[in-house]
C-alpha atoms as a PDB file:
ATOM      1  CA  UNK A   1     -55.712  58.604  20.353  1.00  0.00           C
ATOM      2  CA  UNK A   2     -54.099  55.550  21.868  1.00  0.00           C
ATOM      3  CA  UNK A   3     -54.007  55.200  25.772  1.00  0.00           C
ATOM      4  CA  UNK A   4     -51.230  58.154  26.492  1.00  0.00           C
ATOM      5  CA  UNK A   5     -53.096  60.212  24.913  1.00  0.00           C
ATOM      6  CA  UNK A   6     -51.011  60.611  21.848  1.00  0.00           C
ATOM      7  CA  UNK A   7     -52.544  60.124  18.411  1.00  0.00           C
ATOM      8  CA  UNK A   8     -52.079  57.554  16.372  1.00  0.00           C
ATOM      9  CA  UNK A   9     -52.410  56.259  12.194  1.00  0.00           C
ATOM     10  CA  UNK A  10     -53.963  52.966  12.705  1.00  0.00           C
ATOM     11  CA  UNK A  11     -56.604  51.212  10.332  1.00  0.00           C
ATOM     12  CA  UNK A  12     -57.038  48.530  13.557  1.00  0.00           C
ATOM     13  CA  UNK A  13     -59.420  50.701  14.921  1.00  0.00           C
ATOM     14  CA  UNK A  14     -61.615  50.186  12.155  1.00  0.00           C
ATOM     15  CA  UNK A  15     -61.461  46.106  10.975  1.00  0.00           C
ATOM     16  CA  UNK A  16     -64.887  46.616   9.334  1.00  0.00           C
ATOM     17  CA  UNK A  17     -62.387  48.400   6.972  1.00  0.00           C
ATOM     18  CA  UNK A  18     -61.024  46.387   4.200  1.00  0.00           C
ATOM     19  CA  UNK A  19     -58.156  46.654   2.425  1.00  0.00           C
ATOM     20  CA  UNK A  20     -56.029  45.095  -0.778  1.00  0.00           C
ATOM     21  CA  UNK A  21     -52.771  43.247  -0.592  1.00  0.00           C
ATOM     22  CA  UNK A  22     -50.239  42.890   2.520  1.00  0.00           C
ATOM     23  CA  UNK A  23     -51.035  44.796   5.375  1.00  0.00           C
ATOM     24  CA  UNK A  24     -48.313  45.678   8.053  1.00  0.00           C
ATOM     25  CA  UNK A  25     -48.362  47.116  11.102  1.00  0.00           C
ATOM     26  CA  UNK A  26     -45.595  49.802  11.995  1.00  0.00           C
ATOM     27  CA  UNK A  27     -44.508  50.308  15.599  1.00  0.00           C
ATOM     28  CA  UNK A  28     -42.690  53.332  16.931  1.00  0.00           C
ATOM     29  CA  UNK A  29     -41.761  54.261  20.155  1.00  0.00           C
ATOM     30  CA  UNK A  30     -42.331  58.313  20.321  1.00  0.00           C
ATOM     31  CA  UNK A  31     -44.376  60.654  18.418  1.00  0.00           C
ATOM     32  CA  UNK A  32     -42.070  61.823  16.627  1.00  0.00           C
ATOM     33  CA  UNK A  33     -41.001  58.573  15.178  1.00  0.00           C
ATOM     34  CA  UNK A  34     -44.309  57.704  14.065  1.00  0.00           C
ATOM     35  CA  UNK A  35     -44.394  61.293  12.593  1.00  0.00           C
ATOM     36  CA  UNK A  36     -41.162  60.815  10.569  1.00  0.00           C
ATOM     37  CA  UNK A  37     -42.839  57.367   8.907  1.00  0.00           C
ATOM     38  CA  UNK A  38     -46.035  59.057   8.227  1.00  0.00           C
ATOM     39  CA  UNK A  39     -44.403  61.658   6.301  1.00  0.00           C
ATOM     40  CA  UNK A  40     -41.752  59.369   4.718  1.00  0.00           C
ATOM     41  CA  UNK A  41     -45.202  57.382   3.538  1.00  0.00           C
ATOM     42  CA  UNK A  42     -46.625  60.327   2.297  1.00  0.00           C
ATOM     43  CA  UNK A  43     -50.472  58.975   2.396  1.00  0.00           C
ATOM     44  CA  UNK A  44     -49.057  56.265  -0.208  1.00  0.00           C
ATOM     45  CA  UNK A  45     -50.019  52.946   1.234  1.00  0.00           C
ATOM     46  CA  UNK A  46     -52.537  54.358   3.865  1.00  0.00           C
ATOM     47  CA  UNK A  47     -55.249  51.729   3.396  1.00  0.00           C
ATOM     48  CA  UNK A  48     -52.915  48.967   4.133  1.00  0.00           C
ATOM     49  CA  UNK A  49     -49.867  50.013   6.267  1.00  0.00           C
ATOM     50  CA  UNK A  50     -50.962  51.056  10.012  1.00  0.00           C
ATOM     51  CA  UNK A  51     -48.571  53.283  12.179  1.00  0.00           C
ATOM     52  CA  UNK A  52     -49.221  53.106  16.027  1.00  0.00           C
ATOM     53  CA  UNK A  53     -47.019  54.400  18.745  1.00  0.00           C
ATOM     54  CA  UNK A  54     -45.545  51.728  20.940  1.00  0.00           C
ATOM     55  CA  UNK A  55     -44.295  52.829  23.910  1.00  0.00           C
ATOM     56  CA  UNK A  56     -41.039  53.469  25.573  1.00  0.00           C
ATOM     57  CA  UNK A  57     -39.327  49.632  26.683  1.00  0.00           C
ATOM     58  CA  UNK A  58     -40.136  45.917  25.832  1.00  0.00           C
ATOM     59  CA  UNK A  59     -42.956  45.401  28.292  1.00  0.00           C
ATOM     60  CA  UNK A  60     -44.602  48.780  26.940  1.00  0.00           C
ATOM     61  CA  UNK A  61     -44.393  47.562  23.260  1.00  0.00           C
ATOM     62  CA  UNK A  62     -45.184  44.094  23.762  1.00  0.00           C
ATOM     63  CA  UNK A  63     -48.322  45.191  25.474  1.00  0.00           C
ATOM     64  CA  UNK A  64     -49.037  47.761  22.175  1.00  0.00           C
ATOM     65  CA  UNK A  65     -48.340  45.173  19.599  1.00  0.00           C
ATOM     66  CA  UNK A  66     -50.358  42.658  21.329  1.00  0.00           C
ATOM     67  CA  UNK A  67     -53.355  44.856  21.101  1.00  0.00           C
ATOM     68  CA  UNK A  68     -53.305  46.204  17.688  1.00  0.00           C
ATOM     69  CA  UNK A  69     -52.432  42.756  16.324  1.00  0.00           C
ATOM     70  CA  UNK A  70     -55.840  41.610  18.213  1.00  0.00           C
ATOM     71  CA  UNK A  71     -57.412  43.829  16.844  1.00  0.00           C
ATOM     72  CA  UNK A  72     -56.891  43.008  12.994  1.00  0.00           C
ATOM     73  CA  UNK A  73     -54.822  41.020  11.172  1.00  0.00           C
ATOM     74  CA  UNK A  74     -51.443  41.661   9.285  1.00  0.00           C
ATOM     75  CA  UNK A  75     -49.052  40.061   7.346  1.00  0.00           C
ATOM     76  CA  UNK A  76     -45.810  42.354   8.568  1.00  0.00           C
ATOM     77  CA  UNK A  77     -44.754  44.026  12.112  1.00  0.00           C
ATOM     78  CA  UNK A  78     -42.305  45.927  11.628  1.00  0.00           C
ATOM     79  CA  UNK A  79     -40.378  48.239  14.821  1.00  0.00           C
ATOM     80  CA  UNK A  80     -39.299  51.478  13.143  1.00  0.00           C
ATOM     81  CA  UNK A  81     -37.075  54.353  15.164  1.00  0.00           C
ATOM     82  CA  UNK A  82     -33.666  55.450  15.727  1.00  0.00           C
ATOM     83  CA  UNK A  83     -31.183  53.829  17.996  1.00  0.00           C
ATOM     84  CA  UNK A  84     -27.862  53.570  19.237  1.00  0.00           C
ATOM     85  CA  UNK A  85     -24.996  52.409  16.679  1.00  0.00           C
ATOM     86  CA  UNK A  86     -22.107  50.303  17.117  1.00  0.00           C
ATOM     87  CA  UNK A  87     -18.829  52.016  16.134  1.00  0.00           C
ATOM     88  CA  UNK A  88     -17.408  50.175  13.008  1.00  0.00           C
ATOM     89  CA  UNK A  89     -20.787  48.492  12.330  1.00  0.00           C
ATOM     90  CA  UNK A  90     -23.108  51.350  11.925  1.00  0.00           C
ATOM     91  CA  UNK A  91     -22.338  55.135  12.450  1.00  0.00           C
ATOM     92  CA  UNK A  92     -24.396  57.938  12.617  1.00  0.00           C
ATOM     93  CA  UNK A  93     -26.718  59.203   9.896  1.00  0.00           C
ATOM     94  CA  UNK A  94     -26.808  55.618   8.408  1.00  0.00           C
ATOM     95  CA  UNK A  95     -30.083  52.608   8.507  1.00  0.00           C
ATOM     96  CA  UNK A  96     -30.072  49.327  10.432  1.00  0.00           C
ATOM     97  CA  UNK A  97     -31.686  46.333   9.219  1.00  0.00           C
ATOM     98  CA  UNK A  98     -32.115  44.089  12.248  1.00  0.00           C
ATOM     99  CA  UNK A  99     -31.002  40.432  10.689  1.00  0.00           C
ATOM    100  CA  UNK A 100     -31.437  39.143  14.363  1.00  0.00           C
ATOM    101  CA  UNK A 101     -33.409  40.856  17.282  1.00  0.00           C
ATOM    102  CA  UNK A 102     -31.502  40.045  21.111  1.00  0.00           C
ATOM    103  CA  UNK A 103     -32.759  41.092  24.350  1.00  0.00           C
ATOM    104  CA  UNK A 104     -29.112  41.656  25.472  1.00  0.00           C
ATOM    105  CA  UNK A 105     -30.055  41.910  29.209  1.00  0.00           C
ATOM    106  CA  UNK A 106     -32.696  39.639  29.568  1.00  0.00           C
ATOM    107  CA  UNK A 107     -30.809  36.878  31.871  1.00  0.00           C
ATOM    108  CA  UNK A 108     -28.546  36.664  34.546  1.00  0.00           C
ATOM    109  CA  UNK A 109     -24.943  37.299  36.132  1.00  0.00           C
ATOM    110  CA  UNK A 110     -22.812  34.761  36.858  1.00  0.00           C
ATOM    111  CA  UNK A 111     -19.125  34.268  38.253  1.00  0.00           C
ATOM    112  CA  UNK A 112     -18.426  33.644  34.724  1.00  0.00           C
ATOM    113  CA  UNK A 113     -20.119  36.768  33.042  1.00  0.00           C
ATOM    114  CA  UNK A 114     -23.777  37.453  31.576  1.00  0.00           C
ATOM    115  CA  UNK A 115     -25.550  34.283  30.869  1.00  0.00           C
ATOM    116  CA  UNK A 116     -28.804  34.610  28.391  1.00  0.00           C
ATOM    117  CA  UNK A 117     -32.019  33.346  28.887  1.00  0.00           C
ATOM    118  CA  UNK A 118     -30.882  30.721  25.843  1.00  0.00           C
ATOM    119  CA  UNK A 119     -27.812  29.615  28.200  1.00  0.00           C
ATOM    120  CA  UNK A 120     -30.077  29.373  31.123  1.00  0.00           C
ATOM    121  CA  UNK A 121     -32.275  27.140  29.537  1.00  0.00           C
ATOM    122  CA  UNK A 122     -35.397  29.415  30.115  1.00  0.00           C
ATOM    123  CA  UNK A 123     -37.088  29.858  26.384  1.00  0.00           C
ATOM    124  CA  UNK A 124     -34.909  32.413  24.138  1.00  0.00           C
ATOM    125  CA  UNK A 125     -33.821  36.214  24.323  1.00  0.00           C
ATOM    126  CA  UNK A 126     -33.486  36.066  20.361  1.00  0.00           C
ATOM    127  CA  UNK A 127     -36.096  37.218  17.479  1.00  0.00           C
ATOM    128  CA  UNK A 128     -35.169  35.003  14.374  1.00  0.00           C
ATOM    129  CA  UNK A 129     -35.823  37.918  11.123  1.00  0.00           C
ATOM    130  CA  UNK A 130     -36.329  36.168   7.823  1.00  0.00           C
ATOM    131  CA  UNK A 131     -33.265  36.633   6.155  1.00  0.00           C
ATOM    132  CA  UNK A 132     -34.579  36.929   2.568  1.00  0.00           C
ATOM    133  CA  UNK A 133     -36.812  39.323   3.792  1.00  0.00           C
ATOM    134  CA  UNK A 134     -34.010  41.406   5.630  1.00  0.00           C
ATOM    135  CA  UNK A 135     -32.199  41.165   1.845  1.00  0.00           C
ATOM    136  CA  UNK A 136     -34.801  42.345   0.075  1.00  0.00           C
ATOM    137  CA  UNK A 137     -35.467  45.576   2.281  1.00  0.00           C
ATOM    138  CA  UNK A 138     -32.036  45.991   2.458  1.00  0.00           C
ATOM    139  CA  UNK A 139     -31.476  46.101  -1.074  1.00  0.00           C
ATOM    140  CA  UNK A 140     -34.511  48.529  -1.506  1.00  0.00           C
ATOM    141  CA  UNK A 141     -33.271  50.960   0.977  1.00  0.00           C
ATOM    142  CA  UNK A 142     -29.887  51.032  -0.761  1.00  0.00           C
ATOM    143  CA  UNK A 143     -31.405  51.282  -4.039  1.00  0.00           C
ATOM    144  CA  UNK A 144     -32.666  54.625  -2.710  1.00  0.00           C
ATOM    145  CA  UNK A 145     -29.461  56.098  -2.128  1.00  0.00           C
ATOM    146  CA  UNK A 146     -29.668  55.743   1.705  1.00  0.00           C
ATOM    147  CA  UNK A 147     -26.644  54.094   3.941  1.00  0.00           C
ATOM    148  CA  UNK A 148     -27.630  50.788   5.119  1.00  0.00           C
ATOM    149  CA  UNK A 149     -25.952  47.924   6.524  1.00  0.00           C
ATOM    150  CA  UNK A 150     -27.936  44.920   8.381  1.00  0.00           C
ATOM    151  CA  UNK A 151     -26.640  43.288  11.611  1.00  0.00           C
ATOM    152  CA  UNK A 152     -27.845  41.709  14.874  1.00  0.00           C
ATOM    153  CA  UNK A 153     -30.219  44.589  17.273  1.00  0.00           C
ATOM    154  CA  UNK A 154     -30.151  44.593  20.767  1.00  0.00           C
ATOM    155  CA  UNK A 155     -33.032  45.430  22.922  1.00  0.00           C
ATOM    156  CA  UNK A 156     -31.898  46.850  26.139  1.00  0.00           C
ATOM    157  CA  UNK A 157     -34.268  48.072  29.375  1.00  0.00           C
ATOM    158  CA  UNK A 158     -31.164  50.270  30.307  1.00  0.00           C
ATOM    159  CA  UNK A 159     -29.078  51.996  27.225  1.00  0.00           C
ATOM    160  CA  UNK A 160     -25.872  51.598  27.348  1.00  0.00           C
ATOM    161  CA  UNK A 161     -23.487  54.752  28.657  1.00  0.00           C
ATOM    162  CA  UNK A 162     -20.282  53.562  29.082  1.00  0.00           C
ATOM    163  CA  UNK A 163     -17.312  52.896  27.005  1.00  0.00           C
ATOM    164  CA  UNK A 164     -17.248  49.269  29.074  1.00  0.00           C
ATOM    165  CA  UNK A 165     -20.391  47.957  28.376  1.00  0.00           C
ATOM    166  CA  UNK A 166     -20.138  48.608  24.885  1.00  0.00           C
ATOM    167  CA  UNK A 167     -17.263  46.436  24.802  1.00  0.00           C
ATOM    168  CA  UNK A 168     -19.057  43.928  26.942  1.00  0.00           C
ATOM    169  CA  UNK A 169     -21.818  43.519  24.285  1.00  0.00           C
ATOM    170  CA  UNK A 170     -19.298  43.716  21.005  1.00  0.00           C
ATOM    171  CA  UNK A 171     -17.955  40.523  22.496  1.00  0.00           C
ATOM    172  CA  UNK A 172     -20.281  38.955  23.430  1.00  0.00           C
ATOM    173  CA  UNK A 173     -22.941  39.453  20.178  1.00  0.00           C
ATOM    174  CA  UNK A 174     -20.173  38.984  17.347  1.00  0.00           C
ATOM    175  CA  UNK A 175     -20.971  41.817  14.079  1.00  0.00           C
ATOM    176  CA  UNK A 176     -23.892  43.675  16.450  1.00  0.00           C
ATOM    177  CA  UNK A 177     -24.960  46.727  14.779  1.00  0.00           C
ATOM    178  CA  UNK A 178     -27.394  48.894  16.519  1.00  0.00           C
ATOM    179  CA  UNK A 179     -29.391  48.929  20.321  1.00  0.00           C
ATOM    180  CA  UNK A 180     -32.452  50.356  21.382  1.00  0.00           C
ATOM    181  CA  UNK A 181     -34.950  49.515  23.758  1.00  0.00           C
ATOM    182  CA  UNK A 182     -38.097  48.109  21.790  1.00  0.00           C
ATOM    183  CA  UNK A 183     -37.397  45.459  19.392  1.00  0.00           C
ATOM    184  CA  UNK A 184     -37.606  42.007  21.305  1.00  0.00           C
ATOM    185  CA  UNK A 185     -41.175  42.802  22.701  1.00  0.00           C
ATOM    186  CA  UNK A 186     -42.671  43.986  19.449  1.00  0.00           C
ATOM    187  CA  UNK A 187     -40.758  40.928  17.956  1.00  0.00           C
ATOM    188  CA  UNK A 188     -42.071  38.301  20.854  1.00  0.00           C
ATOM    189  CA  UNK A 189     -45.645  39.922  20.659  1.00  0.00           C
ATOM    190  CA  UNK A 190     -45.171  39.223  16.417  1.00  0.00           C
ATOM    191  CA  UNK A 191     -44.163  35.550  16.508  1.00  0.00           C
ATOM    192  CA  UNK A 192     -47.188  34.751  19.162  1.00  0.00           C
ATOM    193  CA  UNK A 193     -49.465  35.731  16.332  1.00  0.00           C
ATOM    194  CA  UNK A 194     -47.394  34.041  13.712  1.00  0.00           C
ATOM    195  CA  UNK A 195     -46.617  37.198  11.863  1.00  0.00           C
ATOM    196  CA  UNK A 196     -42.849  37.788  10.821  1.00  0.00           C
ATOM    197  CA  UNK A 197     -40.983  40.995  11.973  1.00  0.00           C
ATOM    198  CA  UNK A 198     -38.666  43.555  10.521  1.00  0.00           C
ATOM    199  CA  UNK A 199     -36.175  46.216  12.600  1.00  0.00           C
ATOM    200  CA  UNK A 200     -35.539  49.023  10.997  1.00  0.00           C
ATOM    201  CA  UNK A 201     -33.605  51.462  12.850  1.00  0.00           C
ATOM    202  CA  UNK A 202     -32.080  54.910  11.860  1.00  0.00           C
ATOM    203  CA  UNK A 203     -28.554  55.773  14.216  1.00  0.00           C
ATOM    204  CA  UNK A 204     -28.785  58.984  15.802  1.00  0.00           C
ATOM    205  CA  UNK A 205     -25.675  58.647  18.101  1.00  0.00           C
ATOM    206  CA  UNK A 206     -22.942  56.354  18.523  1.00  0.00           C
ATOM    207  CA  UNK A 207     -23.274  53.784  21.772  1.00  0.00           C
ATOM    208  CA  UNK A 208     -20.895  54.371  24.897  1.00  0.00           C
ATOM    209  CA  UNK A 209     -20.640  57.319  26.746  1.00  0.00           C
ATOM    210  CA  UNK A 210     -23.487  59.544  26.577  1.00  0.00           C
ATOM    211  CA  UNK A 211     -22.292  62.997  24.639  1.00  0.00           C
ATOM    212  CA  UNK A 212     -26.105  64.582  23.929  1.00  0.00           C
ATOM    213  CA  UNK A 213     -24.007  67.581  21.904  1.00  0.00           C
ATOM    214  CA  UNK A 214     -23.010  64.547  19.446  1.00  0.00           C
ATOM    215  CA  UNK A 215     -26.397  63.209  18.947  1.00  0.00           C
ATOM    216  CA  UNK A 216     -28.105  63.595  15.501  1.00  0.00           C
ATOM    217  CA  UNK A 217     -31.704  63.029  16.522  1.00  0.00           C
ATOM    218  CA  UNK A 218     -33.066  65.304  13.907  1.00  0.00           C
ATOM    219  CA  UNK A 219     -31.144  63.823  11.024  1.00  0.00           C
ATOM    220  CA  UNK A 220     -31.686  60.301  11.795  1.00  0.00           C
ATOM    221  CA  UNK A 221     -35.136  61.305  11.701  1.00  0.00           C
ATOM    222  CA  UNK A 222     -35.242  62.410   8.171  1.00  0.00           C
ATOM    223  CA  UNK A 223     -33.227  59.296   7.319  1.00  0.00           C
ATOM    224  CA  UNK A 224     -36.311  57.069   8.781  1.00  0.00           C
ATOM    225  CA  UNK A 225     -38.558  58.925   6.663  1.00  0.00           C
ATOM    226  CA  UNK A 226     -36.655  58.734   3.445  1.00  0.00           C
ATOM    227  CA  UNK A 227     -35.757  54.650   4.740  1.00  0.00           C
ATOM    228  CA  UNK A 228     -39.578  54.713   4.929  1.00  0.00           C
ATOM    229  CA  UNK A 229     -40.368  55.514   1.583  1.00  0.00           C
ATOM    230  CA  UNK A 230     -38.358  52.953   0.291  1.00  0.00           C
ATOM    231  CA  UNK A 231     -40.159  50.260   2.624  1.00  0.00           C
ATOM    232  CA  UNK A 232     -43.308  50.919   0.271  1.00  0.00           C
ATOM    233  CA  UNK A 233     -40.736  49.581  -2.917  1.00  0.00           C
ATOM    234  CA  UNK A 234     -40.375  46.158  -1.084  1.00  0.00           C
END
């Protein structure tokens, strides 16, 4: 079981354990997540793909990452869930392939609007994802039949829930796709060890007002599994 008490696929409890090939390390948020890329990985892949529940919020899955990337080594980190979609860039029922990771509200107001850590001058609120990496999952998931596009992420402490602030961050992160609340601190916690990062999200409602009758949780969770599957092709 990992700290809250909620159990957990993960080979980095074992590094005496060795295994062939690339080894990546999965990070959900929830349970059920982590259940929907178990079962989309079917026990294929088991001796070299770790799944470990992250947390709800940056700080949470930095701190999760951290420690399971202490305690073995991998050559992929990739943040798996559903999220939030951007209407005209991603709708419900269909994948997101991070090709950028943003902390959208890491920074500060200003008399002139929101100004990013990157603006400020204080280090950056942005994840760089290796774009021919981001192609070639891409392309795998849509080989599989499953709706996929690829677009900047946000990472937000506070989801958005009005029709406002959805405009707010359409203008001011050009072609964003997707937002959730994970993907910069599992991506920061990645590039202090040196190991690249994928986002891979699955859109269970659209972002703006909050309707919970619209939301698809359930399907977007069967689309992670089946986008999960295909992650083994890459």
């Amino acid at each position: 079981m990992n700290p809250d008490g909620n159990k957990e696929t993960s080979l980095a409890a074992n590094p005496s354990r060795q295994e062939a090939g690339k080894r990546i390390l999965v990070m959900t948020s929830v349970a059920g997540e982590r259940d929907a890329v178990l079962r989309g990985l079917g026990g294929r892949g088991s001796d070299r793909i770790d799944v470990v529940i992250a947390g709800v919020g940056p700080a949470k899955a930095a701190v999760s990452t951290t420690k399971a990337l202490v305690k073995a080594k991998y050559d992929l980190v990739v943040n798996a869930g559903i999220a939030g979609g951007f209407a005209g860039r991603a709708e419900v029922c269909t994948l997101v392939v991070a090709d950028e990771i943003i902390a959208a509200d890491l920074g500060a107001e200003t008399p002139e609007g929101f100004s990013g850590l990157d603006e400020l001058g204080f280090g950056s609120a942005r994840v760089a994802v290796d774009a021919k990496l981001v192609k070639r999952v891409t392309t795998a998931i849509a080989a599989a039949g499953l709706p996929v596009t690829s677009g900047p992420v946000l990472t937000l402490s506070t989801v958005t829930g009005t029709a406002a602030t959805a405009q707010e961050l359409i203008k001011r992160v050009p072609g964003v796709a997707a937002e959730a609340m994970e993907g910069y601190g599992v991506g920061v916690a990645a590039q202090e060890f040196g190991v690249p990062v994928l986002e891979i999200r699955s859109i269970s409602n659209a972002v703006g007002p909050r309707n919970r009758e619209a939301w698809r949780i359930k399907e977007a969770l069967s689309l992670l599994e089946a986008a999960s599957a295909a992650l083994l092709e890459v």
